[in-house]
C-alpha atoms as a PDB file:
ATOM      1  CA  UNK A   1     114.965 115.294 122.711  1.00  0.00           C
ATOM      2  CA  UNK A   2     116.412 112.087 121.668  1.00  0.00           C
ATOM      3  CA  UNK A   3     115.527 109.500 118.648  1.00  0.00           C
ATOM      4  CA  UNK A   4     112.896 107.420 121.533  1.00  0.00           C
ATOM      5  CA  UNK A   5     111.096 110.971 121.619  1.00  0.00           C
ATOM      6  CA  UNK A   6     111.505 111.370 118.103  1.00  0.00           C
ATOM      7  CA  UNK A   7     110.944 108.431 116.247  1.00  0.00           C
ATOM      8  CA  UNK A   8     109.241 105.180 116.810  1.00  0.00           C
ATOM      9  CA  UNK A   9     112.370 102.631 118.198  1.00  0.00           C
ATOM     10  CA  UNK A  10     109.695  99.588 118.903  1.00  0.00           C
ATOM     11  CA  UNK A  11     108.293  98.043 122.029  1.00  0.00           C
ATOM     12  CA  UNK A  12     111.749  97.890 123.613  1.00  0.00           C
ATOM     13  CA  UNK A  13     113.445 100.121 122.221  1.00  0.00           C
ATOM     14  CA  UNK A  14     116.037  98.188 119.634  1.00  0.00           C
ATOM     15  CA  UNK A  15     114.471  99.039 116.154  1.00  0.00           C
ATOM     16  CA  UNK A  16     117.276 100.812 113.960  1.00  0.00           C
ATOM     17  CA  UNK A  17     115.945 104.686 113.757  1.00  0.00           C
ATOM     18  CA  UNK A  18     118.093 104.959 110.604  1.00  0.00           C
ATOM     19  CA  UNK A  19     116.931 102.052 108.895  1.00  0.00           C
ATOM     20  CA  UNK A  20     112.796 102.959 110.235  1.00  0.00           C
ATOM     21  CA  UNK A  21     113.210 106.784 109.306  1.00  0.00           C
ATOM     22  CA  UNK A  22     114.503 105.471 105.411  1.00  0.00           C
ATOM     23  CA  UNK A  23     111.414 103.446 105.469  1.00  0.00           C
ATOM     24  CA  UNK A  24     109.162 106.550 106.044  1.00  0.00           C
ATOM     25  CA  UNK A  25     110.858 108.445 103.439  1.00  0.00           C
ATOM     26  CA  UNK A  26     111.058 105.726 101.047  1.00  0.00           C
ATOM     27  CA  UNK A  27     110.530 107.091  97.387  1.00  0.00           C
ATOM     28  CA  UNK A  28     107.567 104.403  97.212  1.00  0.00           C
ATOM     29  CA  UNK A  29     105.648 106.229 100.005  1.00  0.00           C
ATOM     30  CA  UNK A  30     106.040 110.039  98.156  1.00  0.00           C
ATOM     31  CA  UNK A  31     105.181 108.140  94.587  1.00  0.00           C
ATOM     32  CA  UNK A  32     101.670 106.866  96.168  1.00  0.00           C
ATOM     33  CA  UNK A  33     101.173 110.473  97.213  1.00  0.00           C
ATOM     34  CA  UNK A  34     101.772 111.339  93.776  1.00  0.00           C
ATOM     35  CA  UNK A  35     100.556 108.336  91.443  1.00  0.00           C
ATOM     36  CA  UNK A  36      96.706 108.529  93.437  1.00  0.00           C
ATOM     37  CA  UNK A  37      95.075 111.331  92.682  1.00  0.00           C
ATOM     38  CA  UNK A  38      96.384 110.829  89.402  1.00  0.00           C
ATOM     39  CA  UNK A  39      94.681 107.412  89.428  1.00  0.00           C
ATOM     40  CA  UNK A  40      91.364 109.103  91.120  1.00  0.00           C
ATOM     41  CA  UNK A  41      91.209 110.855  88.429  1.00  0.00           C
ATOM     42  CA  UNK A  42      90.967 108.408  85.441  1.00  0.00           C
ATOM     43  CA  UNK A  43      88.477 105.636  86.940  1.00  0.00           C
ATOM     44  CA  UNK A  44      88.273 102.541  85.155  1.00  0.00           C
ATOM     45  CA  UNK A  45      85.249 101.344  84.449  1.00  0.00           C
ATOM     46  CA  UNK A  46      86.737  97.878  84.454  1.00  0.00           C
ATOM     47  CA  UNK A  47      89.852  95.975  85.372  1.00  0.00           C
ATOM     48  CA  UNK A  48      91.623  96.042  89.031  1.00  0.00           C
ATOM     49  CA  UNK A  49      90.412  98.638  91.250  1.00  0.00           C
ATOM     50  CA  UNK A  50      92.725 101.283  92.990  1.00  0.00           C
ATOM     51  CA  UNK A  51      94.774  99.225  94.700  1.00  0.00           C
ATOM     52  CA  UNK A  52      95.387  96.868  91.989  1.00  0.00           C
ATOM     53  CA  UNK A  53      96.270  99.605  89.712  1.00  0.00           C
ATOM     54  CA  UNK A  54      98.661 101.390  92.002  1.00  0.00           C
ATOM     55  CA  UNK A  55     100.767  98.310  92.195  1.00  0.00           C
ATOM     56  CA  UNK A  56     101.085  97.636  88.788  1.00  0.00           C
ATOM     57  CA  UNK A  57     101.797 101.571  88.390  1.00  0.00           C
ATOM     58  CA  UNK A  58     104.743 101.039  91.398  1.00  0.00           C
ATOM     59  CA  UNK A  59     106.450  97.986  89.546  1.00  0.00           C
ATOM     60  CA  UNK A  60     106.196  99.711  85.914  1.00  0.00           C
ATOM     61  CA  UNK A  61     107.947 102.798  87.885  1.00  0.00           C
ATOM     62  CA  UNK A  62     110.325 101.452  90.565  1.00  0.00           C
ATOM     63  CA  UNK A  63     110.724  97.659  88.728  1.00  0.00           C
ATOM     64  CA  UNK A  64     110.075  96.156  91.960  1.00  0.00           C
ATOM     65  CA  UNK A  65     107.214  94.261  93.421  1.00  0.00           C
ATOM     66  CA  UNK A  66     105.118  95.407  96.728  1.00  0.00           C
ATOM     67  CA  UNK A  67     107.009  94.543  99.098  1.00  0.00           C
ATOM     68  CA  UNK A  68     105.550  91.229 101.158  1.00  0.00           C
ATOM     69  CA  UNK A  69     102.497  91.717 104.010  1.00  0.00           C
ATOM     70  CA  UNK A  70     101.650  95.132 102.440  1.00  0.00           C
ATOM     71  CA  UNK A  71      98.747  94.643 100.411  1.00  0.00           C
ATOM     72  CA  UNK A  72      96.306  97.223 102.472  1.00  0.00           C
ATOM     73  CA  UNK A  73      94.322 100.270 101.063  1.00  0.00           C
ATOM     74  CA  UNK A  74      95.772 103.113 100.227  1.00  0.00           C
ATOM     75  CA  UNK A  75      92.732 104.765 102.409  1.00  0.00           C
ATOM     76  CA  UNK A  76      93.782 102.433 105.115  1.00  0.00           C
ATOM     77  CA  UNK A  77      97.067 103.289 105.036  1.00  0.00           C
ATOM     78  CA  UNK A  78      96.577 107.170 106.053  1.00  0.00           C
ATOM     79  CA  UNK A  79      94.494 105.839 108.964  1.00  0.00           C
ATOM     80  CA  UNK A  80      96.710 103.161 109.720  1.00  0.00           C
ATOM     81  CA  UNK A  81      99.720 105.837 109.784  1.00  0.00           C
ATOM     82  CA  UNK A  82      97.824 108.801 111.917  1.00  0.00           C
ATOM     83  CA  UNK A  83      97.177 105.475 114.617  1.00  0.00           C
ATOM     84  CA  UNK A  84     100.940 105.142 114.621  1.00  0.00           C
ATOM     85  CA  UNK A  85     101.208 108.813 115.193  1.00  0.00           C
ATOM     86  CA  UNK A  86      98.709 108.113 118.061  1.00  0.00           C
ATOM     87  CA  UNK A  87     100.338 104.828 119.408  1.00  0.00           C
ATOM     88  CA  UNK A  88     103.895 106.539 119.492  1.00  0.00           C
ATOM     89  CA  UNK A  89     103.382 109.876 121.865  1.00  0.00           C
ATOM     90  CA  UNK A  90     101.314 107.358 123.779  1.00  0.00           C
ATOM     91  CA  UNK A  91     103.297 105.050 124.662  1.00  0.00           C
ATOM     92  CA  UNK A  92     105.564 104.517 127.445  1.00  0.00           C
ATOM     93  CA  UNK A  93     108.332 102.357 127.569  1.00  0.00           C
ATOM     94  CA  UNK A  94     108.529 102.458 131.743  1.00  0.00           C
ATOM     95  CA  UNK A  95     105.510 101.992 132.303  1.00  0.00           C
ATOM     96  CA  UNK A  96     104.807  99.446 129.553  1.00  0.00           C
ATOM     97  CA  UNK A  97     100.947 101.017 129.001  1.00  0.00           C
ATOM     98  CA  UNK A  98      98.309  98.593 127.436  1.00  0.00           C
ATOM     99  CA  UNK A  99      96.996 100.802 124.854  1.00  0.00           C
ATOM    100  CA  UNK A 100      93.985 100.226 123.432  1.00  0.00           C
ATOM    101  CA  UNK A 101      94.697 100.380 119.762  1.00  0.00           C
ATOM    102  CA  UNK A 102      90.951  99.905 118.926  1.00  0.00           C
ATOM    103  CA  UNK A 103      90.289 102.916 120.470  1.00  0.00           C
ATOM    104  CA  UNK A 104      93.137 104.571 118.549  1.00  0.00           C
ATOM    105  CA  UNK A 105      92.017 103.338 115.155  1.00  0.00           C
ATOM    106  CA  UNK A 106      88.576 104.884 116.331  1.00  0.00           C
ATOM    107  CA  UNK A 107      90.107 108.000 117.104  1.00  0.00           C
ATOM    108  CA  UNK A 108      91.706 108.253 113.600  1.00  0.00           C
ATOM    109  CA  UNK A 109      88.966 107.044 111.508  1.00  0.00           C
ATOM    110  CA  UNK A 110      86.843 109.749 113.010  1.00  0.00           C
ATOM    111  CA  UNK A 111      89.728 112.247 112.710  1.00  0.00           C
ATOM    112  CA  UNK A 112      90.111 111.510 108.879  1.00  0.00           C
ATOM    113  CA  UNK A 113      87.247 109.560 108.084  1.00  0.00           C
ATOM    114  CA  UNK A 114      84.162 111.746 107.651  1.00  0.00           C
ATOM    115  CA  UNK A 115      81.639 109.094 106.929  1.00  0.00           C
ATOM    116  CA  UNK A 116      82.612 106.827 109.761  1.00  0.00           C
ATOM    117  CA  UNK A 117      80.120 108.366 111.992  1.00  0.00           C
ATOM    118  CA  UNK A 118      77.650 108.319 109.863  1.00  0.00           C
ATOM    119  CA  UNK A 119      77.840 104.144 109.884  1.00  0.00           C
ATOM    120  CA  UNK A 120      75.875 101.734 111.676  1.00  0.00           C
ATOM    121  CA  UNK A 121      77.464 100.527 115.226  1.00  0.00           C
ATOM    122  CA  UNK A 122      78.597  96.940 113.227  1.00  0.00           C
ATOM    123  CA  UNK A 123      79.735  98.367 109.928  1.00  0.00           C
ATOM    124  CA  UNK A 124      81.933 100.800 112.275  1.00  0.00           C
ATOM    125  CA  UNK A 125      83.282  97.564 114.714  1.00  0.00           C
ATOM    126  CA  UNK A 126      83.930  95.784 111.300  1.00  0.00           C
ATOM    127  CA  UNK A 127      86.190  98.568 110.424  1.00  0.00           C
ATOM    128  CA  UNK A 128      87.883  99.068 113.727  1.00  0.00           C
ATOM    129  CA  UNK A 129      88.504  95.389 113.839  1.00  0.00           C
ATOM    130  CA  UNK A 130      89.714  94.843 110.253  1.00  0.00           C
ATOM    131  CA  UNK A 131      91.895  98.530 111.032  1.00  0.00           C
ATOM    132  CA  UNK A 132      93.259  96.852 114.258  1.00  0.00           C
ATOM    133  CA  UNK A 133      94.438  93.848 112.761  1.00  0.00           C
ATOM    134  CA  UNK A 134      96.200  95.574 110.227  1.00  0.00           C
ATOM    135  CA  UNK A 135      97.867  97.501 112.489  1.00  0.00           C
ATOM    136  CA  UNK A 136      98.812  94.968 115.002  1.00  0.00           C
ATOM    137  CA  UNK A 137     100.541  93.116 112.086  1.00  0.00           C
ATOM    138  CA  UNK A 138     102.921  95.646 111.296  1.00  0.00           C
ATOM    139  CA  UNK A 139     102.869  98.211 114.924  1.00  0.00           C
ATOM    140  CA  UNK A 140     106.451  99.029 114.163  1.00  0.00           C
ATOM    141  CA  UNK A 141     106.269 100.123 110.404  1.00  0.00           C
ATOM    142  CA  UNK A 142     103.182 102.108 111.381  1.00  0.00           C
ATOM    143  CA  UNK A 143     104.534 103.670 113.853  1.00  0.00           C
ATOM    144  CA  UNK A 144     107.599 104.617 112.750  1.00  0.00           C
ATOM    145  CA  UNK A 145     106.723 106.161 109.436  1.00  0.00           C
ATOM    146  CA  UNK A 146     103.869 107.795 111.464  1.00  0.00           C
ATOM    147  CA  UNK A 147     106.458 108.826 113.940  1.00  0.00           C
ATOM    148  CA  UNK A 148     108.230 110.272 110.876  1.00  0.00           C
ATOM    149  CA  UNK A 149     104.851 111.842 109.573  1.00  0.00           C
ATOM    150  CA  UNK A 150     105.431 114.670 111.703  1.00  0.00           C
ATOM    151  CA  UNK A 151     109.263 115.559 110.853  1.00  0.00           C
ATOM    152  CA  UNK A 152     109.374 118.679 109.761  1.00  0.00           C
ATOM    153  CA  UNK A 153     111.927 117.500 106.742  1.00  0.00           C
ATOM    154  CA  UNK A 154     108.332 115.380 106.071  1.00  0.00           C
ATOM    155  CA  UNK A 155     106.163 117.888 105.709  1.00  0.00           C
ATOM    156  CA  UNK A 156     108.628 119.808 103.760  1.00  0.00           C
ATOM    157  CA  UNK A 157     108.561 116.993 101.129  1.00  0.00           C
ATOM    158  CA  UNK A 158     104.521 117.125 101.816  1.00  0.00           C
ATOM    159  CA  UNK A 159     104.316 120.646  99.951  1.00  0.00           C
ATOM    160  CA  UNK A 160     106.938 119.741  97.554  1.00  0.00           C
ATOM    161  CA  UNK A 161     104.333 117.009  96.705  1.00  0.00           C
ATOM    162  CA  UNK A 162     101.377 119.310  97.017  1.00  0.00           C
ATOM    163  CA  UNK A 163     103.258 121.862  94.304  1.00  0.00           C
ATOM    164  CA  UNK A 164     103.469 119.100  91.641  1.00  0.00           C
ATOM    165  CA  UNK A 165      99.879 117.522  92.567  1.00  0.00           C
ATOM    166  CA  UNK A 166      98.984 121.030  91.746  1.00  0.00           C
ATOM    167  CA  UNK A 167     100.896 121.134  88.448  1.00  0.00           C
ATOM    168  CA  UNK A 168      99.698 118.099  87.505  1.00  0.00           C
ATOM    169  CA  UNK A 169      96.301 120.166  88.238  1.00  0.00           C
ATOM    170  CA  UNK A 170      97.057 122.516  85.465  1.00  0.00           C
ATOM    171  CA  UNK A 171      97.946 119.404  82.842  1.00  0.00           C
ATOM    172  CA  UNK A 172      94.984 118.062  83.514  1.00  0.00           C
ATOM    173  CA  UNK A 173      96.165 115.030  85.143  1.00  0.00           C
ATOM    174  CA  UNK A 174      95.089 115.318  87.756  1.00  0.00           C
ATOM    175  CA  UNK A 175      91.321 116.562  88.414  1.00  0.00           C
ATOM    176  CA  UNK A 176      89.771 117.938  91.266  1.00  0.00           C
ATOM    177  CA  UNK A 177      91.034 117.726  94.662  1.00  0.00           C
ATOM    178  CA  UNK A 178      91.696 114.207  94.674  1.00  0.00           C
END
């Protein structure tokens, strides 16, 4: 198995694997994994919603600013990566497929998205479409942190994350199973 098995290289295969693998491991990625259920748990009843307030928890942590083109939902963003997941061990490079990434995004939303199916035929187009364009503008991060996803040395630091969510738990703060 080489890294074009492995991980997400782009369309043509000249994306830097080391430089795309440090991007799905960035420490911004495991803090969001960590900062939102902390943040689901203490609703505001005014001010910025959850997106809003995850950013300004990221700067005040990592002194940095969200990095440009990247203001999507954090809900999005789990779809967004399982339809990299999806667009990766679909697609091949000989054969240059034409993958219907609509379909993928509808594949994902109903995969992780239980109320999807519950939505009218528009409201569920408007959300593929929005999805889509998301993804389109950004195939190669997607896909290569959703390429990553998978990694074993991922879902290592998954549980790691799981263990302190779960700690956090026991403070109190963090409540439920957000």
């Amino acid at each position: 198995m080489d890294a074009d098995d492995r991980y997400w290289t782009g369309r043509d295969g000249g994306l830097d694997v080391d430089k795309m693998a440090a991007q799905a491991y960035a420490s911004e990625i495991v803090l969001q994994q960590i900062l939102l259920p902390i943040i689901n748990s203490h609703k505001a009843t005014k001010g910025p919603k959850l997106e809003g307030r995850m950013n300004s928890a990221l700067r005040a942590l990592l002194a940095a600013e969200t990095p440009p083109g990247r203001s999507v939902s954090l809900t999005d963003e789990k779809i967004l990566f399982r339809v990299g997941q999806k667009f990766h061990r679909a697609w091949d490079r000989k054969n240059q497929n034409n993958l219907q990434i609509g379909k993928l995004c509808r594949e994902a939303l109903e995969e992780l998205d239980g109320s999807f199916v519950s939505k009218d035929a528009e409201a569920r187009k408007s959300t593929v479409d929005r999805l889509k364009q998301k993804f389109e503008d950004q195939l190669d991060f997607y896909c290569s942190v959703g390429s990553a996803l998978v990694d074993y040395d991922f879902r290592s630091r998954e549980a790691t994350v799981a263990r302190i969510l779960e700690l956090f738990r026991e403070l109190g703060l963090v409540k439920g199973e957000n």
